[in-house]
Protein backbone atom coordinates (compact mmCIF):
# COMPACT_ATOMS: atom_id res chain seq x y z
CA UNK A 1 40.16 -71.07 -95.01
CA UNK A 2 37.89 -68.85 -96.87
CA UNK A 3 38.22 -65.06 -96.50
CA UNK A 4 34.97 -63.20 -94.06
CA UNK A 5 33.10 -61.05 -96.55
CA UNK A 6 32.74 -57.26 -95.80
CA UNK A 7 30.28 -56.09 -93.63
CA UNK A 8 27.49 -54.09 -95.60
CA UNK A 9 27.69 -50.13 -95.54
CA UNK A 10 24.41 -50.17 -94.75
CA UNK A 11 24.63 -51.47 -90.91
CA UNK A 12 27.35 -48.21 -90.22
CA UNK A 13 24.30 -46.17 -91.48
CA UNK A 14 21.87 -47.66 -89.59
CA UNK A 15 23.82 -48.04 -85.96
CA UNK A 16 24.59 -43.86 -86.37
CA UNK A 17 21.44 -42.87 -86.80
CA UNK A 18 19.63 -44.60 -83.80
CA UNK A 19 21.77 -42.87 -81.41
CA UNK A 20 21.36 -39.11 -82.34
CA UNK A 21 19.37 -37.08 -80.09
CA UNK A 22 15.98 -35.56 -80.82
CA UNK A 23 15.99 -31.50 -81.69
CA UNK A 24 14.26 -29.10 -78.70
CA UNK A 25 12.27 -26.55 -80.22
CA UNK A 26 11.93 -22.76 -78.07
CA UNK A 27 8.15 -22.77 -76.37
CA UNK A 28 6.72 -19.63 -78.09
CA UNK A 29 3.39 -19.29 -76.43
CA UNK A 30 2.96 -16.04 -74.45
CA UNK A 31 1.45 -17.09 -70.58
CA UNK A 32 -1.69 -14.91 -69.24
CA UNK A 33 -1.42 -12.80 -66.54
CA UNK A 34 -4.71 -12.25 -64.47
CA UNK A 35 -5.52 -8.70 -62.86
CA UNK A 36 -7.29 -8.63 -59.43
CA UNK A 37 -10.68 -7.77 -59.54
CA UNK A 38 -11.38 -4.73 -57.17
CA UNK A 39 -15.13 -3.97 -56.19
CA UNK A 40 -16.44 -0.58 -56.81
CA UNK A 41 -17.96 1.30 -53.81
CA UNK A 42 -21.26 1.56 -53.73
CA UNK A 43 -23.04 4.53 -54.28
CA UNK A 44 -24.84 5.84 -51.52
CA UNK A 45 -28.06 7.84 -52.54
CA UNK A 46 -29.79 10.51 -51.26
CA UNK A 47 -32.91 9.29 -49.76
CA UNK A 48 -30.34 7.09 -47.42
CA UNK A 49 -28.43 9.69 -46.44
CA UNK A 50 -31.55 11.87 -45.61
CA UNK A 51 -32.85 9.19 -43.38
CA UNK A 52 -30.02 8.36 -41.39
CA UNK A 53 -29.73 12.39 -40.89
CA UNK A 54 -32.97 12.70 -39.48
CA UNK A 55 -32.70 9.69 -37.28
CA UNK A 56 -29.27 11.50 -35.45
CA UNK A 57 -31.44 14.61 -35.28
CA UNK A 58 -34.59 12.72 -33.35
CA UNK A 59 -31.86 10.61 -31.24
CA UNK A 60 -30.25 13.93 -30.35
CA UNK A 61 -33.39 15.88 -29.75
CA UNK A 62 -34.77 13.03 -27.04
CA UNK A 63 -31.94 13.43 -25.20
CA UNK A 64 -31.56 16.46 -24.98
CA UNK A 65 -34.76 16.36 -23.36
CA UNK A 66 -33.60 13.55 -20.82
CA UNK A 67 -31.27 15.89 -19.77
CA UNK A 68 -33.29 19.16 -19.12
CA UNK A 69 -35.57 17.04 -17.04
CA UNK A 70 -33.14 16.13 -14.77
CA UNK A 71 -31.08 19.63 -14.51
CA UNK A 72 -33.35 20.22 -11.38
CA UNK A 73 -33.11 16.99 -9.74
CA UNK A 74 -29.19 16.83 -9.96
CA UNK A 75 -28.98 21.07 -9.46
CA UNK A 76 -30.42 20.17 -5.90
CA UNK A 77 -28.45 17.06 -5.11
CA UNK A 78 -25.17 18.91 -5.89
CA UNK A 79 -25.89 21.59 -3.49
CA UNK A 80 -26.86 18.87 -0.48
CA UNK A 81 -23.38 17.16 -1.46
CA UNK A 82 -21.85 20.30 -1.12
CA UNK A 83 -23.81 21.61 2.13
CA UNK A 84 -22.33 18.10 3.74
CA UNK A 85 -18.93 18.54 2.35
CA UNK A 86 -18.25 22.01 3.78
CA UNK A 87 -19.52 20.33 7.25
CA UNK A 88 -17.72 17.32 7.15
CA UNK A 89 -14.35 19.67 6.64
CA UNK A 90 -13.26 17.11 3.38
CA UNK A 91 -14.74 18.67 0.33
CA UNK A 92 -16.42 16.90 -2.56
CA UNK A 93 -20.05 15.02 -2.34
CA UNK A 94 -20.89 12.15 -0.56
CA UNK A 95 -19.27 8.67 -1.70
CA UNK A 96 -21.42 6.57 -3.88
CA UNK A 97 -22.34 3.12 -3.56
CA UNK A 98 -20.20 0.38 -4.53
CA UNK A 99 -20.99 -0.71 -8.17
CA UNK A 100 -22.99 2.51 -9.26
CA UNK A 101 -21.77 4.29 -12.00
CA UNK A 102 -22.02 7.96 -12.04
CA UNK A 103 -22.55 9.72 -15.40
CA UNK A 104 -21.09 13.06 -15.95
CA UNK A 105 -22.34 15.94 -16.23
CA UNK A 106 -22.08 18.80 -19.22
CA UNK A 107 -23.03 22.29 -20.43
CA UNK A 108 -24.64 24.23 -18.02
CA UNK A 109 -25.07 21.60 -15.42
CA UNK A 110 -21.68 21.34 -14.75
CA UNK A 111 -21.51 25.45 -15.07
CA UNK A 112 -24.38 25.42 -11.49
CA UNK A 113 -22.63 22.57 -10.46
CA UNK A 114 -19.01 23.55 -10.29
CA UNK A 115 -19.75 27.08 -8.76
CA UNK A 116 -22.09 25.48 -5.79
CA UNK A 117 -19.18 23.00 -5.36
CA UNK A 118 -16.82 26.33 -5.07
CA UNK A 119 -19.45 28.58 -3.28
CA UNK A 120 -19.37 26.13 -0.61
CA UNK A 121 -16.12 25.60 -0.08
CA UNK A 122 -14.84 28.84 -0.25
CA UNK A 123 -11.10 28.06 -0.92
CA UNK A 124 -8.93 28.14 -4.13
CA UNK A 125 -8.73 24.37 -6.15
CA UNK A 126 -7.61 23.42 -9.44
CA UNK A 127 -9.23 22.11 -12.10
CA UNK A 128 -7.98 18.61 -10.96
CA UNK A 129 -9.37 19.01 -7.25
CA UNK A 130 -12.65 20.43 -8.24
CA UNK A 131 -13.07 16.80 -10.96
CA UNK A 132 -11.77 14.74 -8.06
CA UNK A 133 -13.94 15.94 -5.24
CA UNK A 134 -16.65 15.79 -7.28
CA UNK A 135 -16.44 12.08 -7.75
CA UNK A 136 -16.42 12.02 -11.49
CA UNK A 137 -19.80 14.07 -11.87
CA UNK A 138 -17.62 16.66 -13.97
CA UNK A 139 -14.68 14.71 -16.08
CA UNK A 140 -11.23 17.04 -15.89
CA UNK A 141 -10.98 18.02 -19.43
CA UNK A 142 -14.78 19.50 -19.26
CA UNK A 143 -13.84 21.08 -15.93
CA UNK A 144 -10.97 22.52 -16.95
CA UNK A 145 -12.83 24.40 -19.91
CA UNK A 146 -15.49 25.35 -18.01
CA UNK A 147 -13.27 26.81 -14.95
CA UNK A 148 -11.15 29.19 -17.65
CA UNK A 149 -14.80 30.30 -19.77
CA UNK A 150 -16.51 31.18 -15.99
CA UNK A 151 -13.42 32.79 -15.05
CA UNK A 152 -13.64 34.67 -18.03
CA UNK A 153 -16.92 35.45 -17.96
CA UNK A 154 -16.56 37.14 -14.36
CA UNK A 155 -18.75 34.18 -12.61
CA UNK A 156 -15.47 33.30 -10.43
CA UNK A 157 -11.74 34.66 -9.71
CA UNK A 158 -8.65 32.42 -11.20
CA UNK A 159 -5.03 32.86 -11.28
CA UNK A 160 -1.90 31.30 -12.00
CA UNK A 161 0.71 30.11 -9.82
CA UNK A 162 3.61 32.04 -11.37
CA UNK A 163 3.37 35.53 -12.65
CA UNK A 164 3.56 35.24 -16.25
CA UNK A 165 0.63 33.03 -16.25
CA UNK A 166 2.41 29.99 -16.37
CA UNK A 167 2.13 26.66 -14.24
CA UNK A 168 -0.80 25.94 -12.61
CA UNK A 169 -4.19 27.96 -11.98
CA UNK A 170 -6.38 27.59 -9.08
CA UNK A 171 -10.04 29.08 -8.93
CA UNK A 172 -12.77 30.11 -6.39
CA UNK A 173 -15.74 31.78 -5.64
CA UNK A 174 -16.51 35.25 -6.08
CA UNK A 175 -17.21 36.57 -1.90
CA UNK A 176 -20.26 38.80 -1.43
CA UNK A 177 -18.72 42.05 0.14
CA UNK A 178 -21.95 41.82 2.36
CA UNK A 179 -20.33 38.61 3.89
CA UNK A 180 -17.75 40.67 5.54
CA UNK A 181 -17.20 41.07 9.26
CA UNK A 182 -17.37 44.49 11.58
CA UNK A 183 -14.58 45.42 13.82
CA UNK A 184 -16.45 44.07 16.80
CA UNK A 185 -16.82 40.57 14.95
CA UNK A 186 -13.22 40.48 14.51
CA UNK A 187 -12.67 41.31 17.80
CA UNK A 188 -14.40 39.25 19.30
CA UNK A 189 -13.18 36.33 16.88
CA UNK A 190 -9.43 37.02 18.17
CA UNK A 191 -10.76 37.27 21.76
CA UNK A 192 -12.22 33.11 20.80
CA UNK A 193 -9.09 32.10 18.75
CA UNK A 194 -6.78 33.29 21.63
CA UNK A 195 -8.80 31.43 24.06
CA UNK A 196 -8.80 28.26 22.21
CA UNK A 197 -4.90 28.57 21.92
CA UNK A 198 -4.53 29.41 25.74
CA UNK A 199 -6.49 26.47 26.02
CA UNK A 200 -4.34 23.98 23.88
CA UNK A 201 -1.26 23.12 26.52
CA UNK A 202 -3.79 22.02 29.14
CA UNK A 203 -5.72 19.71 27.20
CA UNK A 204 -2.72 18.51 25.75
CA UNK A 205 -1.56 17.45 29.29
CA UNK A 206 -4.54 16.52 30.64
CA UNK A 207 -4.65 13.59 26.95
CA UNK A 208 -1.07 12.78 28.35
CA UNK A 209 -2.59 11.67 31.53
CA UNK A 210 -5.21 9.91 30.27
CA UNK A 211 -3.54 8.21 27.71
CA UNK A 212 -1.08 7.29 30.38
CA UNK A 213 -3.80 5.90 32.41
CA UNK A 214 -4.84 3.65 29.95
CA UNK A 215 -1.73 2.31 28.81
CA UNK A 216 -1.79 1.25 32.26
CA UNK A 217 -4.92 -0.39 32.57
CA UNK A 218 -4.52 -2.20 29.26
CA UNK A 219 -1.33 -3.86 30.91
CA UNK A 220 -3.17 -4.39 33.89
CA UNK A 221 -3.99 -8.26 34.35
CA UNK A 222 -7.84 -9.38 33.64
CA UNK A 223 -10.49 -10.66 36.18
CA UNK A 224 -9.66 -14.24 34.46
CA UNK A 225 -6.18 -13.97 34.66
CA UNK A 226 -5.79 -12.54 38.48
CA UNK A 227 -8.13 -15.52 39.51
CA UNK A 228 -5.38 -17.85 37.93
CA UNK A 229 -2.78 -16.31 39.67
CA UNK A 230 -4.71 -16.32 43.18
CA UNK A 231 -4.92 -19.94 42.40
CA UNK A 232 -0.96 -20.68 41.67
CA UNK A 233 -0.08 -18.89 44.96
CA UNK A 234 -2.91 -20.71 47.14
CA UNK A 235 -1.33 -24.36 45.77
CA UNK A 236 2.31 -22.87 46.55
CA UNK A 237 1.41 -21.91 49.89
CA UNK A 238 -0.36 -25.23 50.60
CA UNK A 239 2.89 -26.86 49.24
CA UNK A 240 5.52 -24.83 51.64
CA UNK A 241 3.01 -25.03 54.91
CA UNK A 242 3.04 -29.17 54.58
CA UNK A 243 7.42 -28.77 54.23
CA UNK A 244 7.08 -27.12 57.66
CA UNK A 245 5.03 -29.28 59.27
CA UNK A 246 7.50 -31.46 58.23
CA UNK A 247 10.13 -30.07 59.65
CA UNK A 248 8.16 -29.43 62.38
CA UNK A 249 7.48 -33.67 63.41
CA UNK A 250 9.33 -35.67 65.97
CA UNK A 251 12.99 -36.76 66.25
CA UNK A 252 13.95 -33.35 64.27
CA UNK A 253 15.53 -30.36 65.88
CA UNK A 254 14.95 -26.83 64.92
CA UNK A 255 18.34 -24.63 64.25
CA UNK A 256 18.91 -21.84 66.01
CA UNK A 257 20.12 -18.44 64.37
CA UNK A 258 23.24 -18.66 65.98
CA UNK A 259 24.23 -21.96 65.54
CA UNK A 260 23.52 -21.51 61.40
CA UNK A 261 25.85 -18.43 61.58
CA UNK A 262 28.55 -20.63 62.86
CA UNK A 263 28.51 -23.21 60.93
CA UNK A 264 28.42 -20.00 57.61
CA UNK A 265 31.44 -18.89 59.36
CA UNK A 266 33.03 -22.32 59.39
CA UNK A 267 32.26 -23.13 55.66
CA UNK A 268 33.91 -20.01 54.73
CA UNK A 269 36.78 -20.83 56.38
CA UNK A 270 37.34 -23.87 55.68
CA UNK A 271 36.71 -23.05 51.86
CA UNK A 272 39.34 -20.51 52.25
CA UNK A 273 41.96 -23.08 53.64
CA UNK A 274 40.96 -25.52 50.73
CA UNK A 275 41.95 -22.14 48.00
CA UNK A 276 45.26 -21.99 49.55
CA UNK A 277 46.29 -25.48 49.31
CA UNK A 278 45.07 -25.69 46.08
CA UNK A 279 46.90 -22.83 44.73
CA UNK A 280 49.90 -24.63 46.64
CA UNK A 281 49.09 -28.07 45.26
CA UNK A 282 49.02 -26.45 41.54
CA UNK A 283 52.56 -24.70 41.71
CA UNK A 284 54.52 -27.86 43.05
CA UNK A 285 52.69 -29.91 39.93
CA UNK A 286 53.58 -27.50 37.53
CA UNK A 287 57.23 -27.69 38.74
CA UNK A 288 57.33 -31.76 38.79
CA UNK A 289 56.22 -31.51 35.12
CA UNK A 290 58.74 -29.60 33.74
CA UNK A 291 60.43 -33.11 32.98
CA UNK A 292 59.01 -35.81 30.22
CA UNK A 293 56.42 -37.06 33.42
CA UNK A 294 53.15 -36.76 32.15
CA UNK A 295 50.35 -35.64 34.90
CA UNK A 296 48.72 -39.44 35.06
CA UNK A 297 51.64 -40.58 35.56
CA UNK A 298 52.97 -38.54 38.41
CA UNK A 299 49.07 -38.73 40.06
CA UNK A 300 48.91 -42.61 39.99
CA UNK A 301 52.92 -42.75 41.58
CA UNK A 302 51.75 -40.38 44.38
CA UNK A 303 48.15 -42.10 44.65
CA UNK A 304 46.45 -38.81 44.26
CA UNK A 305 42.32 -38.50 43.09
CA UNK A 306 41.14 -35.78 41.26
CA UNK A 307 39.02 -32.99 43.49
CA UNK A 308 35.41 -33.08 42.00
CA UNK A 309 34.04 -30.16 44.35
């Protein structure tokens, strides 16, 4: 056999080269970062600003108008309110309709409207009593300022529930020393107030009695319901007279007193007698069972029935 010629250096070469991996090269471009735009306020110039100031003056200026046009109209309603609250006894102005809103009062509205509220009433309040009687005409924050400057200003008396002028303060009117009673008033005021309480024991009795009177009726029965009842008794009484007659026909004879009294006396007797022999009967079974007889056993051997009475 011939000898296989070498294998040319060339195809080592060749085979090595075709299965090297390519080279990776760094990235060296830089990568952009964007900024967020942010918009720049506005400007606002001057001829803007002057018009929207004189547009909150005008506003302003018409109402304050509106207002001192009706300072009269709701001076005089506040003093009816408080003319029908002192004689109704409850304080505060008459209730509003359902739905209406009331819109409170400030300045010196509230200043006329607060002191005819207190004038009226003549008794201490707080600053919350005085906003809630009021219905919400006066909101509690403005009456609460208002109470301290008029109390300041000598238009009404205020103090504090504790001495150091803590806790809370109550206010009221300033009297009129002219208001004051003589020594005959007074007199004759005690003279009334000890009649009225002299007065209280019998009228407390005499609402006892009536009160009593009609619990009494209200139990009573109706017109309607004592016409239903005359009825009931009518149909019993029809029902017991036909029994009599009854008893009243031929063949049957009417017991006498007597002879129902004997026959009482008999059944008593008699049911006395039946006790005993009972009690007898019982003893002399419970002795006969002392053995292994049972009871049905021992009643059928003796031919006894059971008493059903």
């Amino acid at each position: 056999m011939a000898p296989r010629k070498p294998k040319p250096a060339d195809d080592d070469t060749a085979s090595t080269t075709s299965t090297e991996h390519p080279v990776l090269k760094p990235n060296t471009t830089k990568s952009k970062i964007e900024k967020p735009k942010t918009e720049k306020p506005k400007a606002v110039k001057a001829k803007a600003v002057k018009k929207i100031a004189a547009a909150a003056a005008e506003g302003e200026a018409e109402e304050k108008k509106a207002v001192k046009s009706k300072v009269v109209k709701k001076d005089a309603a506040a003093v009816e309110d408080a003319a029908a609250a002192k004689t109704g006894g409850g304080g505060g102005t008459k209730e509003k309709e359902k739905g209406e809103k009331v819109k409170p009062v400030t300045g010196e509205e509230a200043v006329q409207l607060i002191l005819s509220y207190l004038t009226a009433q003549n008794r201490p309040y707080s600053a919350t009593d005085v906003s809630a009687n009021l219905h919400g005409k006066v909101t509690k924050t403005t009456t609460d300022k208002l109470l301290k400057e008029m109390e300041q200003a000598g238009q009404i008396m205020g103090k504090a529930t504790k001495k150091d002028g803590g806790g809370q303060w109550v206010f009221w009117a300033i009297q009129d020393p002219a208001d004051t009673a003589s020594p005959d008033q007074l007199k004759e005021m005690d003279s009334q107030i000890s009649a009225l309480r002299e007065a209280i024991p019998g009228l407390k009795s005499r609402a006892k009695e009536v009160t009593s009177k009609l619990t009494t009726l209200q139990n009573a029965p109706t017109m309607e319901e004592l016409g239903e009842m005359v009825a009931r008794l009518q149909r019993e009484l029809g029902e017991k007279r036909e029994r009599v007659e009854g008893y009243k026909g031929e063949g049957r004879k009417v017991v006498t007193r007597e002879e129902s009294e004997k026959v009482e006396r008999e059944w008593k007797y008699w049911g006395k007698k039946r006790g005993d022999r009972k009690k007898g009967f019982l003893n002399l079974e419970a002795v006969m069972l002392e053995g292994e007889l049972k009871r049905e056993d021992l009643w059928e051997r003796a031919g006894l029935e059971e008493d059903v009475m």
